[in-house]
Protein backbone atom coordinates (compact mmCIF):
# COMPACT_ATOMS: atom_id res chain seq x y z
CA UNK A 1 -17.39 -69.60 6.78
CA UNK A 2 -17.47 -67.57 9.72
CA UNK A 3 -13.38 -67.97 11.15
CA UNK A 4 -12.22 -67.35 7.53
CA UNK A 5 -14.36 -63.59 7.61
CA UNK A 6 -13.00 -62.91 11.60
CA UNK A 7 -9.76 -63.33 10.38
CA UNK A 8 -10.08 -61.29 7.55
CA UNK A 9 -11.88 -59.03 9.68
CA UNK A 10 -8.43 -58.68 12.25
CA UNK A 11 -6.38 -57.88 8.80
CA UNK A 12 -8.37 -55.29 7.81
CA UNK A 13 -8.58 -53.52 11.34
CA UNK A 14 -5.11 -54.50 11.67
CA UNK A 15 -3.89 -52.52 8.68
CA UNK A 16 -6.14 -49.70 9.58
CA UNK A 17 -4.67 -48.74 12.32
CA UNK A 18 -1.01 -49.41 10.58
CA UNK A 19 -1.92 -47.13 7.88
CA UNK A 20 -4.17 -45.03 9.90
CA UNK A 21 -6.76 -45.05 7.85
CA UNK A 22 -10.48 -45.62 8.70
CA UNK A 23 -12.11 -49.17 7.57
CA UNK A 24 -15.26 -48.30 5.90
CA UNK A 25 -18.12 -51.36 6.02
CA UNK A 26 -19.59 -52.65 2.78
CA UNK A 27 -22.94 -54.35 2.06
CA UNK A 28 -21.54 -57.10 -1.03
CA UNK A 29 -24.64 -56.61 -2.37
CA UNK A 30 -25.79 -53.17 -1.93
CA UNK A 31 -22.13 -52.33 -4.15
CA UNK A 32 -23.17 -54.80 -6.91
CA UNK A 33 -26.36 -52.66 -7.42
CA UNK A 34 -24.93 -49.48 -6.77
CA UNK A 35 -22.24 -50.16 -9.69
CA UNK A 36 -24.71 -51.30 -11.85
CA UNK A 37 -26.67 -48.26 -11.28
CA UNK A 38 -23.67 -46.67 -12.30
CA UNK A 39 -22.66 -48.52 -15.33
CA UNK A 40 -26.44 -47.90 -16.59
CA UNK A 41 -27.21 -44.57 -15.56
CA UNK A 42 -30.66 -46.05 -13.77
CA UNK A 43 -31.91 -43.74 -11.24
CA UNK A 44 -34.40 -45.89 -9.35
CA UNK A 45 -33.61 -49.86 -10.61
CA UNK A 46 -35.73 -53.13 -9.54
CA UNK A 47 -33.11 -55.91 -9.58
CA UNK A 48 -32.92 -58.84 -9.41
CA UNK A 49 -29.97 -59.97 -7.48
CA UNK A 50 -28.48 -63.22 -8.18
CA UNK A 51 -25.56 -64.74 -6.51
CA UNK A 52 -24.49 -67.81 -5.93
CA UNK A 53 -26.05 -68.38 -2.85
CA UNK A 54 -28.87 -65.49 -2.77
CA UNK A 55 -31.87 -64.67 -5.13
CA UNK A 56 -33.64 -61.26 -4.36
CA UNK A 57 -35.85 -58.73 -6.02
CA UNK A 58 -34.51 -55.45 -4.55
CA UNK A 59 -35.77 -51.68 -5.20
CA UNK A 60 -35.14 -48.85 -3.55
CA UNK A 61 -37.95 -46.97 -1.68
CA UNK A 62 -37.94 -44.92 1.03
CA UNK A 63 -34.50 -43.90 1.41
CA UNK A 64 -32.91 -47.41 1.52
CA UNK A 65 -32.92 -50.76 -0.26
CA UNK A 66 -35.95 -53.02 0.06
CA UNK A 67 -36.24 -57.18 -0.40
CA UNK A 68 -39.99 -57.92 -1.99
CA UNK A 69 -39.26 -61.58 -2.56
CA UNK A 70 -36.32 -64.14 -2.54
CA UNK A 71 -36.07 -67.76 -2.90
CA UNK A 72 -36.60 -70.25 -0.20
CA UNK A 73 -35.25 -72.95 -2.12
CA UNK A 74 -32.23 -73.14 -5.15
CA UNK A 75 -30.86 -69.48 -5.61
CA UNK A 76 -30.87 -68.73 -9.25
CA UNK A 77 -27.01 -68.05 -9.10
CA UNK A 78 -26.43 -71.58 -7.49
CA UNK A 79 -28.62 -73.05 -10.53
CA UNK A 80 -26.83 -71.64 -13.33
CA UNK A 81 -23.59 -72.75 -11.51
CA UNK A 82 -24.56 -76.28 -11.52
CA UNK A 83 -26.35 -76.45 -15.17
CA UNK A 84 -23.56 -74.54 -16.71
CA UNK A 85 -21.45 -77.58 -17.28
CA UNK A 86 -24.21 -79.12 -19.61
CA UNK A 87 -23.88 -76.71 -22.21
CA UNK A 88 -23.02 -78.03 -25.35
CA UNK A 89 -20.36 -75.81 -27.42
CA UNK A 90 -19.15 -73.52 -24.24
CA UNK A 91 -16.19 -74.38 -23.00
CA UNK A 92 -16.95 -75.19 -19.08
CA UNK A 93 -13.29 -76.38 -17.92
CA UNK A 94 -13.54 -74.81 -14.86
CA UNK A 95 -16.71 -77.02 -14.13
CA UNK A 96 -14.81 -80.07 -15.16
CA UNK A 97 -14.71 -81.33 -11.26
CA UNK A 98 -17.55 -79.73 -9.62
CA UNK A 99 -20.63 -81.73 -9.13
């Protein structure tokens, strides 16, 4: 995974610098629970963060986001990903080749 994010990475500072404008880092997940919080109105959420390849409770508490507990093992969104093509009366298509 790592040559396809440096070569996004060039792009992006590339076309920066074209469009002289500044490139602004992200944290992926930090901007899932900061839209959330939008979409909800929550001031102060516990969530629990579940991606395909990450499972985290995350608060915030003093003045920046805090991991009390992930999993060591399957992540949660890797789990659903792989038990989704079981369900009966959902169409799961897109699962049709992945095992």
């Amino acid at each position: 995974m790592g040559a396809p994010l440096v070569t996004v990475a060039i792009v992006a500072r590339t076309l920066a610098q074209i469009w002289d404008k500044p490139l602004i880092g992200v944290n992926h997940c930090i901007a899932h629970i900061e839209m959330g919080r939008q979409v909800t109105g929550a001031a102060n959420p516990t969530v629990l963060y579940v991606s395909g390849g990450n499972t985290q409770v995350i608060a915030y508490s003093h003045r920046r986001y805090r991991i009390f507990g992930e999993t060591l093992d399957i992540a949660v969104g890797n789990c659903l990903d792989r038990f989704a093509p079981s369900l009966e009366g959902i169409d799961n298509s897109l699962y049709a080749n992945y095992h």
